[in-house]
PDB file of N, CA and C in Angstrom:
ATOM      1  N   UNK A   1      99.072 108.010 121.133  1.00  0.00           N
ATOM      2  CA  UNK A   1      98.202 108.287 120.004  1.00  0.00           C
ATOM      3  C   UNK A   1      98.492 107.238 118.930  1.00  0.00           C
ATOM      4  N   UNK A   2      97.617 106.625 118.383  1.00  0.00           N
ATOM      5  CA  UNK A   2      97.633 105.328 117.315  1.00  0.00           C
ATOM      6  C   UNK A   2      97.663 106.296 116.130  1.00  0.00           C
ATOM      7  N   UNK A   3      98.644 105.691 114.839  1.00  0.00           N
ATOM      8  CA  UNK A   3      99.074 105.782 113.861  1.00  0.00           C
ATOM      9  C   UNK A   3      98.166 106.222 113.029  1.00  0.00           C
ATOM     10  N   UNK A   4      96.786 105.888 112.767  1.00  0.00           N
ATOM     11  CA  UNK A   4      95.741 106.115 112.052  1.00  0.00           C
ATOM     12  C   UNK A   4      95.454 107.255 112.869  1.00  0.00           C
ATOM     13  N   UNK A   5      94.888 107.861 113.858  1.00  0.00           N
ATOM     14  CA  UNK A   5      94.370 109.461 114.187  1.00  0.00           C
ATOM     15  C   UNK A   5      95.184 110.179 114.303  1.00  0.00           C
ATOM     16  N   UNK A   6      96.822 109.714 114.120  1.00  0.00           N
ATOM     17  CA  UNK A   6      97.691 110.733 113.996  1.00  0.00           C
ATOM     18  C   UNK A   6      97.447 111.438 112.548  1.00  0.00           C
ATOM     19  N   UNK A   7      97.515 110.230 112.006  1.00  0.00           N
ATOM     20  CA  UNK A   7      97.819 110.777 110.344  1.00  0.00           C
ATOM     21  C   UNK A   7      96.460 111.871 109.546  1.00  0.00           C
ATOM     22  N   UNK A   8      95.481 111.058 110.446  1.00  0.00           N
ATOM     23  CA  UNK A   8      94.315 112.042 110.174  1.00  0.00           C
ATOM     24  C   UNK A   8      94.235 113.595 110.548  1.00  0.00           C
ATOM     25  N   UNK A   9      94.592 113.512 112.101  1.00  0.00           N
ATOM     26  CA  UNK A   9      95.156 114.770 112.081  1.00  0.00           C
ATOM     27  C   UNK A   9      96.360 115.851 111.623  1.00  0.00           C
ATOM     28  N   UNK A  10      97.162 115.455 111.255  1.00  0.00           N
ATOM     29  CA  UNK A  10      97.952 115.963 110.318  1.00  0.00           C
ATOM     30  C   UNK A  10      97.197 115.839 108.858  1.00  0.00           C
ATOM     31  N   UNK A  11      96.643 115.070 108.190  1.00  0.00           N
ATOM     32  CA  UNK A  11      95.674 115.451 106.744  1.00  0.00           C
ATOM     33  C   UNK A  11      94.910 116.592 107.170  1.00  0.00           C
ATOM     34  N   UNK A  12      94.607 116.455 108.543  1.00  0.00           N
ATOM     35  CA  UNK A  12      93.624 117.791 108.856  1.00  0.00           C
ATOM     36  C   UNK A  12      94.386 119.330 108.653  1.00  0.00           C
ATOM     37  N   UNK A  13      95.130 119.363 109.258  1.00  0.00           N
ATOM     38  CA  UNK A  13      96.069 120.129 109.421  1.00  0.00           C
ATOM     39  C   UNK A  13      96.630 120.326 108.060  1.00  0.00           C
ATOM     40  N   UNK A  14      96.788 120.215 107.897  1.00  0.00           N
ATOM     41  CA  UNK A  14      97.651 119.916 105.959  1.00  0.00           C
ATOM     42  C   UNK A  14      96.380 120.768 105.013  1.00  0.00           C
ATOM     43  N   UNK A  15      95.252 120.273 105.356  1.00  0.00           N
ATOM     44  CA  UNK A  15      94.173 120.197 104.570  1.00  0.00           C
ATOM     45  C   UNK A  15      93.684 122.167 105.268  1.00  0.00           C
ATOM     46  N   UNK A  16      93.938 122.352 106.349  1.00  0.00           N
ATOM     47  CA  UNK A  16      93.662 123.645 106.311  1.00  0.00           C
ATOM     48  C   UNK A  16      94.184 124.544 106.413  1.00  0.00           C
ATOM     49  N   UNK A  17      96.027 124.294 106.563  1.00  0.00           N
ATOM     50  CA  UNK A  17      97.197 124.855 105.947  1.00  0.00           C
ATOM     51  C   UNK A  17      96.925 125.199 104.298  1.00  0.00           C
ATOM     52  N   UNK A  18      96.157 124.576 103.963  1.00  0.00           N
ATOM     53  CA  UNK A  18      96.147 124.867 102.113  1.00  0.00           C
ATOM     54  C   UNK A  18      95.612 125.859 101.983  1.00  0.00           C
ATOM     55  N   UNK A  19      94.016 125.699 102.818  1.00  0.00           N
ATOM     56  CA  UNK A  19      93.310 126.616 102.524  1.00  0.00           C
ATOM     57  C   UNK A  19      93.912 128.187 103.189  1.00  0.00           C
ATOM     58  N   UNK A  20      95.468 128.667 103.697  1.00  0.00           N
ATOM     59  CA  UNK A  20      95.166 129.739 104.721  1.00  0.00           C
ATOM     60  C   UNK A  20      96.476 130.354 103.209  1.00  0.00           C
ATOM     61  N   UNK A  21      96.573 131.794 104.104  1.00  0.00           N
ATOM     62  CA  UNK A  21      97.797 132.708 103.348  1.00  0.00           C
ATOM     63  C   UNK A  21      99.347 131.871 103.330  1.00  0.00           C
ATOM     64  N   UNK A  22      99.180 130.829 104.776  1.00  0.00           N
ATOM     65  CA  UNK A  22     100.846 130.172 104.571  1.00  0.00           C
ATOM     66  C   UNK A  22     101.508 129.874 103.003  1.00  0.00           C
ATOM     67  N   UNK A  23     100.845 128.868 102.604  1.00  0.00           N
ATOM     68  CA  UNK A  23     101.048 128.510 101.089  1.00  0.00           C
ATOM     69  C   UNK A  23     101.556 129.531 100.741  1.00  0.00           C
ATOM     70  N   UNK A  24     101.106 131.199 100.398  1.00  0.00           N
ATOM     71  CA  UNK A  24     101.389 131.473  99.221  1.00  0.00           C
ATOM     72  C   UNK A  24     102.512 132.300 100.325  1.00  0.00           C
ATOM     73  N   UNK A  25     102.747 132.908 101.316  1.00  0.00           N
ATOM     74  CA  UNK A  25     103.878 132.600 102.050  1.00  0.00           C
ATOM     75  C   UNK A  25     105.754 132.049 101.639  1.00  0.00           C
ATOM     76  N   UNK A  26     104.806 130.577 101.902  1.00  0.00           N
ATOM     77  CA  UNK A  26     105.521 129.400 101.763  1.00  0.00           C
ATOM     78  C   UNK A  26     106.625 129.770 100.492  1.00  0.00           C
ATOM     79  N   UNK A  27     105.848 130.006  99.230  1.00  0.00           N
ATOM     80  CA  UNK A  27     105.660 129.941  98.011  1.00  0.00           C
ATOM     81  C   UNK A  27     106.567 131.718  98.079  1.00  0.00           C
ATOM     82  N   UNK A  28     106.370 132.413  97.961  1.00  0.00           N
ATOM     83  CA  UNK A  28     107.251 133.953  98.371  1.00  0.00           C
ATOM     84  C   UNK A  28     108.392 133.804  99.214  1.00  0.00           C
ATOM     85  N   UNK A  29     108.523 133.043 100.218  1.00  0.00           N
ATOM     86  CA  UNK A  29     109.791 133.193 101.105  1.00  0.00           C
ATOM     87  C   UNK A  29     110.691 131.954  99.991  1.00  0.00           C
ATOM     88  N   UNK A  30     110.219 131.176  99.372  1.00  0.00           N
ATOM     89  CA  UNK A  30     110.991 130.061  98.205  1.00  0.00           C
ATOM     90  C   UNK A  30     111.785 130.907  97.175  1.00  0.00           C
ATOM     91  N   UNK A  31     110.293 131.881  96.704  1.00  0.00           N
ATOM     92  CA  UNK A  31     111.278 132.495  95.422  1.00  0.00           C
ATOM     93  C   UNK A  31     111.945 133.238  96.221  1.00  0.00           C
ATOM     94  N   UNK A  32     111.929 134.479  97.493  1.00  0.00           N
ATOM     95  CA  UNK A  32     112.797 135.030  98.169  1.00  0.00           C
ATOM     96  C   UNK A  32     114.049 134.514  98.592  1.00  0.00           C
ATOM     97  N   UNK A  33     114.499 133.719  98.957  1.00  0.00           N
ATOM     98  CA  UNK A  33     115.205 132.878  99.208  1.00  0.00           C
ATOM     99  C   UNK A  33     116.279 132.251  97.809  1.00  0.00           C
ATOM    100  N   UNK A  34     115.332 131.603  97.220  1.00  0.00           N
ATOM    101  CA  UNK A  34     116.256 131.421  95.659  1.00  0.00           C
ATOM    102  C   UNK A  34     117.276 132.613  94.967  1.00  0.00           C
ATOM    103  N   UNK A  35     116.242 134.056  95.239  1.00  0.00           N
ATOM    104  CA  UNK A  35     117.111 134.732  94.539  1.00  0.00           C
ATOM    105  C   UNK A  35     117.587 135.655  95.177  1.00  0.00           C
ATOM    106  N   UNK A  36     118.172 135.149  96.709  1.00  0.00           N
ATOM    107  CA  UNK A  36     119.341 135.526  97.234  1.00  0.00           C
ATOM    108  C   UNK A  36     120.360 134.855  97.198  1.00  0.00           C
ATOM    109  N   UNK A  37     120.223 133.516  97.071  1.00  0.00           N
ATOM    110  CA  UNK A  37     121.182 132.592  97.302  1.00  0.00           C
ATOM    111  C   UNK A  37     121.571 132.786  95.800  1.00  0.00           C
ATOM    112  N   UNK A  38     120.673 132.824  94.713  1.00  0.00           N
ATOM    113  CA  UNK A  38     121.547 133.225  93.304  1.00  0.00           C
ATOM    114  C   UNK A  38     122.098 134.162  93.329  1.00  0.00           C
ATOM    115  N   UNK A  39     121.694 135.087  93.921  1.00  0.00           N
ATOM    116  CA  UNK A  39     122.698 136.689  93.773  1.00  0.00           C
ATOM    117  C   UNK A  39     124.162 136.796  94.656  1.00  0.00           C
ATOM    118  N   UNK A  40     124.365 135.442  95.592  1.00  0.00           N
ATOM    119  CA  UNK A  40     125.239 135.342  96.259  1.00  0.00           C
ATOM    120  C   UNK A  40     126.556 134.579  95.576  1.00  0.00           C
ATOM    121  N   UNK A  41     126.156 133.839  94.494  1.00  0.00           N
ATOM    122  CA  UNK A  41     127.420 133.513  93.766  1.00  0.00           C
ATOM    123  C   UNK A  41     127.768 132.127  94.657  1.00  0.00           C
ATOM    124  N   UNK A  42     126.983 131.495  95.085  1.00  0.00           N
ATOM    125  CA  UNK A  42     127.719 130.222  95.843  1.00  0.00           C
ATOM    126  C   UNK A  42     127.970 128.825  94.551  1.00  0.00           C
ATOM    127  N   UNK A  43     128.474 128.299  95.424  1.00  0.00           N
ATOM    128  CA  UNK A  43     128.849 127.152  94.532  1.00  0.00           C
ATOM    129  C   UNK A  43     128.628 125.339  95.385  1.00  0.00           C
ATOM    130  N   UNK A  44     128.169 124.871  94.843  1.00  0.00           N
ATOM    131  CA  UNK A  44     127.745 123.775  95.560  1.00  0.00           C
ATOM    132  C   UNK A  44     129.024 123.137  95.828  1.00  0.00           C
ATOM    133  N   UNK A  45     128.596 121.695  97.229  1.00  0.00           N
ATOM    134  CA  UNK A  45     129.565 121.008  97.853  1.00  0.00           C
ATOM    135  C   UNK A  45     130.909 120.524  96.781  1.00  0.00           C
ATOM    136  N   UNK A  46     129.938 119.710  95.656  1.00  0.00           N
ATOM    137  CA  UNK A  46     131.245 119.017  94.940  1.00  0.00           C
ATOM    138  C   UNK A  46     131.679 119.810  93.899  1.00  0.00           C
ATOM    139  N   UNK A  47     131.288 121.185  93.894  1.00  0.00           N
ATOM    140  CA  UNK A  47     132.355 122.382  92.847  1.00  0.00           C
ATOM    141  C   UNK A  47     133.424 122.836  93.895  1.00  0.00           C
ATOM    142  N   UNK A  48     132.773 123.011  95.592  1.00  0.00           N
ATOM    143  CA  UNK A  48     133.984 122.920  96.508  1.00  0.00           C
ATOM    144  C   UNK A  48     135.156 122.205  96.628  1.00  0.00           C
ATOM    145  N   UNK A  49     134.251 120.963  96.433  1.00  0.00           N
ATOM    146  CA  UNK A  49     135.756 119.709  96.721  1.00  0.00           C
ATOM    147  C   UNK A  49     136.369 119.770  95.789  1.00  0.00           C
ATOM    148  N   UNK A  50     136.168 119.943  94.269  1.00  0.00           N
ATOM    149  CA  UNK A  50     136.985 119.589  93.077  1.00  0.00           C
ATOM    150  C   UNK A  50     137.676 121.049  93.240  1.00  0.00           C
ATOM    151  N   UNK A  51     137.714 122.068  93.303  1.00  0.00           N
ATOM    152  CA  UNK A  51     138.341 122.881  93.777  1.00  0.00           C
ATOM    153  C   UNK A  51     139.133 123.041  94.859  1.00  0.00           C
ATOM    154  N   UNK A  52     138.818 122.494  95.761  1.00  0.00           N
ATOM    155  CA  UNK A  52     140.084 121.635  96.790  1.00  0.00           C
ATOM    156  C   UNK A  52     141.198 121.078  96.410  1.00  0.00           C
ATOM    157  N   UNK A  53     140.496 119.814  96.198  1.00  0.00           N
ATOM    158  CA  UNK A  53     141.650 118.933  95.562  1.00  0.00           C
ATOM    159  C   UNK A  53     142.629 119.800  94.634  1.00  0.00           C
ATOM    160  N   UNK A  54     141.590 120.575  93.087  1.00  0.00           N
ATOM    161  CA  UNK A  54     142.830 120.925  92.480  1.00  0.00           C
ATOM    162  C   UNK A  54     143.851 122.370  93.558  1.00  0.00           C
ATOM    163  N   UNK A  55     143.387 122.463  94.189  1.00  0.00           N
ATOM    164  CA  UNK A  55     144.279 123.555  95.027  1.00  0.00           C
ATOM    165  C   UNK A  55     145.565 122.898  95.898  1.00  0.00           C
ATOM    166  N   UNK A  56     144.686 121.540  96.473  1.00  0.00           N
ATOM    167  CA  UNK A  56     146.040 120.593  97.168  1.00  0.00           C
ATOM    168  C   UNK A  56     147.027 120.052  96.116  1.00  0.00           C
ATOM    169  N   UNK A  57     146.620 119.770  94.403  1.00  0.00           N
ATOM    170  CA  UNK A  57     147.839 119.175  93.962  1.00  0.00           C
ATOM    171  C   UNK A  57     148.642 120.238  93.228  1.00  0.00           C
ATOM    172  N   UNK A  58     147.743 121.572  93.496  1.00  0.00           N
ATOM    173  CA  UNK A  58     148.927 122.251  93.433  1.00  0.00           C
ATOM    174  C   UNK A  58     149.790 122.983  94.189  1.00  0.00           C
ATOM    175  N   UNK A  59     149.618 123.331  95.204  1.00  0.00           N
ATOM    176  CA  UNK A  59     150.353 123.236  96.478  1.00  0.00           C
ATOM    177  C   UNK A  59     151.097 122.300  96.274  1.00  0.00           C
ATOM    178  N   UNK A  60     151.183 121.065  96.171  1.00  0.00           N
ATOM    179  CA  UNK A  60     152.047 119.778  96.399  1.00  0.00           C
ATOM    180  C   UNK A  60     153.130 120.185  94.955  1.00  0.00           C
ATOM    181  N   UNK A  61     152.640 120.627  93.820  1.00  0.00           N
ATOM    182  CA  UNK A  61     153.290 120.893  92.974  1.00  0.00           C
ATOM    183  C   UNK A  61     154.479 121.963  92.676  1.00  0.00           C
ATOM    184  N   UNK A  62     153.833 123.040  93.675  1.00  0.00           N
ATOM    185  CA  UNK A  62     154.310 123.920  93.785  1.00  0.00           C
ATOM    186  C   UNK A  62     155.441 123.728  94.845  1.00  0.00           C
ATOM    187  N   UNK A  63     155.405 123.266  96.037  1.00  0.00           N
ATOM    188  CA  UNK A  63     156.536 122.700  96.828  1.00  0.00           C
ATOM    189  C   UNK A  63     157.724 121.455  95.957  1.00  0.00           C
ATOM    190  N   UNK A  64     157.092 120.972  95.285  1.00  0.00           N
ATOM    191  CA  UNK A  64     158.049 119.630  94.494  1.00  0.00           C
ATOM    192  C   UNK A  64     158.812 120.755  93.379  1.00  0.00           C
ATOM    193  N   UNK A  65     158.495 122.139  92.888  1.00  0.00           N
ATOM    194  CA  UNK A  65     158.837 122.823  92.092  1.00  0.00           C
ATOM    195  C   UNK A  65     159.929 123.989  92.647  1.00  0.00           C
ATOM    196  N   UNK A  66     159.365 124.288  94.411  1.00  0.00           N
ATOM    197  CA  UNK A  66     160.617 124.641  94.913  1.00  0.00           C
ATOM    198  C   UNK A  66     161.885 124.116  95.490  1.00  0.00           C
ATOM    199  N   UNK A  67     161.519 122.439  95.553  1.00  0.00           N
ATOM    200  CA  UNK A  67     162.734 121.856  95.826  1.00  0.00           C
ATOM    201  C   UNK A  67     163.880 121.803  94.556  1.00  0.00           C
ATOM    202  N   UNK A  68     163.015 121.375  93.827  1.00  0.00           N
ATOM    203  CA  UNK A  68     164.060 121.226  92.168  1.00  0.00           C
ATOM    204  C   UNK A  68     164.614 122.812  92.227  1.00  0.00           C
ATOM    205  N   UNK A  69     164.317 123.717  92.114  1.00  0.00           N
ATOM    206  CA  UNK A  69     165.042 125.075  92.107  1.00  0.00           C
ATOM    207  C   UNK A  69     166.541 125.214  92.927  1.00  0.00           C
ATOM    208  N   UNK A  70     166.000 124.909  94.491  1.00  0.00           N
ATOM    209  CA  UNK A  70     166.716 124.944  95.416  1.00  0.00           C
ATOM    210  C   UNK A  70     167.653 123.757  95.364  1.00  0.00           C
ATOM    211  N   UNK A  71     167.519 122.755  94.758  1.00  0.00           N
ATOM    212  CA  UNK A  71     168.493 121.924  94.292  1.00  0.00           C
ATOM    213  C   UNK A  71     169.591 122.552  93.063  1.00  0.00           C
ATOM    214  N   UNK A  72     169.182 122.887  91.606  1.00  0.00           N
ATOM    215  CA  UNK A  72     169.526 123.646  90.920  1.00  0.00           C
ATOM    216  C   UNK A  72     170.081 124.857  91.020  1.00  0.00           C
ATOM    217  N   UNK A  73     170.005 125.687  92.139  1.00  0.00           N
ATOM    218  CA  UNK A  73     170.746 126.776  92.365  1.00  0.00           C
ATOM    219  C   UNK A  73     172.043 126.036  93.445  1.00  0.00           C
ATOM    220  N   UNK A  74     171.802 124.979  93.829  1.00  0.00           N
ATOM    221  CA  UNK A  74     173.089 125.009  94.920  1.00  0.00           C
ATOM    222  C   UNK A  74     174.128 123.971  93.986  1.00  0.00           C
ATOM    223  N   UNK A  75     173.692 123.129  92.874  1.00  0.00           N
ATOM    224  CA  UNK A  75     173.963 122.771  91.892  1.00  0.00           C
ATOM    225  C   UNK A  75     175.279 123.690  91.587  1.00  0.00           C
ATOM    226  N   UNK A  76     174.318 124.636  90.719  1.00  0.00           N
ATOM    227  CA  UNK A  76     174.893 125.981  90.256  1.00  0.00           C
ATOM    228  C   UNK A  76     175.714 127.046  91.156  1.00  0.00           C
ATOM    229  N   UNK A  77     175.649 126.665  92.269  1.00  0.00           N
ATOM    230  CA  UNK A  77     176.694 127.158  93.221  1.00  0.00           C
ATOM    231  C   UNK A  77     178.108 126.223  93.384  1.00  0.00           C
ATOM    232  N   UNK A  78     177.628 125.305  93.252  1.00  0.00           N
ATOM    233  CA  UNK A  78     178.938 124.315  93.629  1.00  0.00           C
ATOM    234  C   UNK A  78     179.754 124.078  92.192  1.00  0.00           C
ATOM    235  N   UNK A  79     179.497 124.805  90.859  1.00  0.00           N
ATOM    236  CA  UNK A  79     180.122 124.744  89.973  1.00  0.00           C
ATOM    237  C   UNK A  79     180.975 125.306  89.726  1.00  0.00           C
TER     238      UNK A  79
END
């Protein structure tokens, strides 16, 4: 099928998709959809990652915070 009667048929198609109930469909399952995903409390990709990260440097912080202890108590043992 050549490029030009494709496209026509899809304008066709397009063109009497407008005219049917899909659209307003279309248009109801959008807002349906929106305000589940708002009522779900999600949080997009890069509020994920920055919430990552700060979770890995503190993990990392939190281990560098139990070594100093465990140093300091055997410190304090050997005194």
């Amino acid at each position: 099928m050549n490029k030009p009667a494709f496209e026509e048929l899809f304008n066709k198609i397009n063109n009497l998709l407008k005219n049917t109930p899909a659209v307003d469909v279309e248009k109801n399952l959008r807002a349906l959809l929106s305000s589940t995903f708002s009522r779900l409390d999600l949080v997009t990709r890069e509020e994920f990652d920055v919430q990552r990260e700060v979770l890995v440097r503190s993990r990392e912080k939190i281990t560098q915070l139990e070594a100093r202890i465990s140093e300091l108590e055997r410190a304090q043992r050997a005194n």
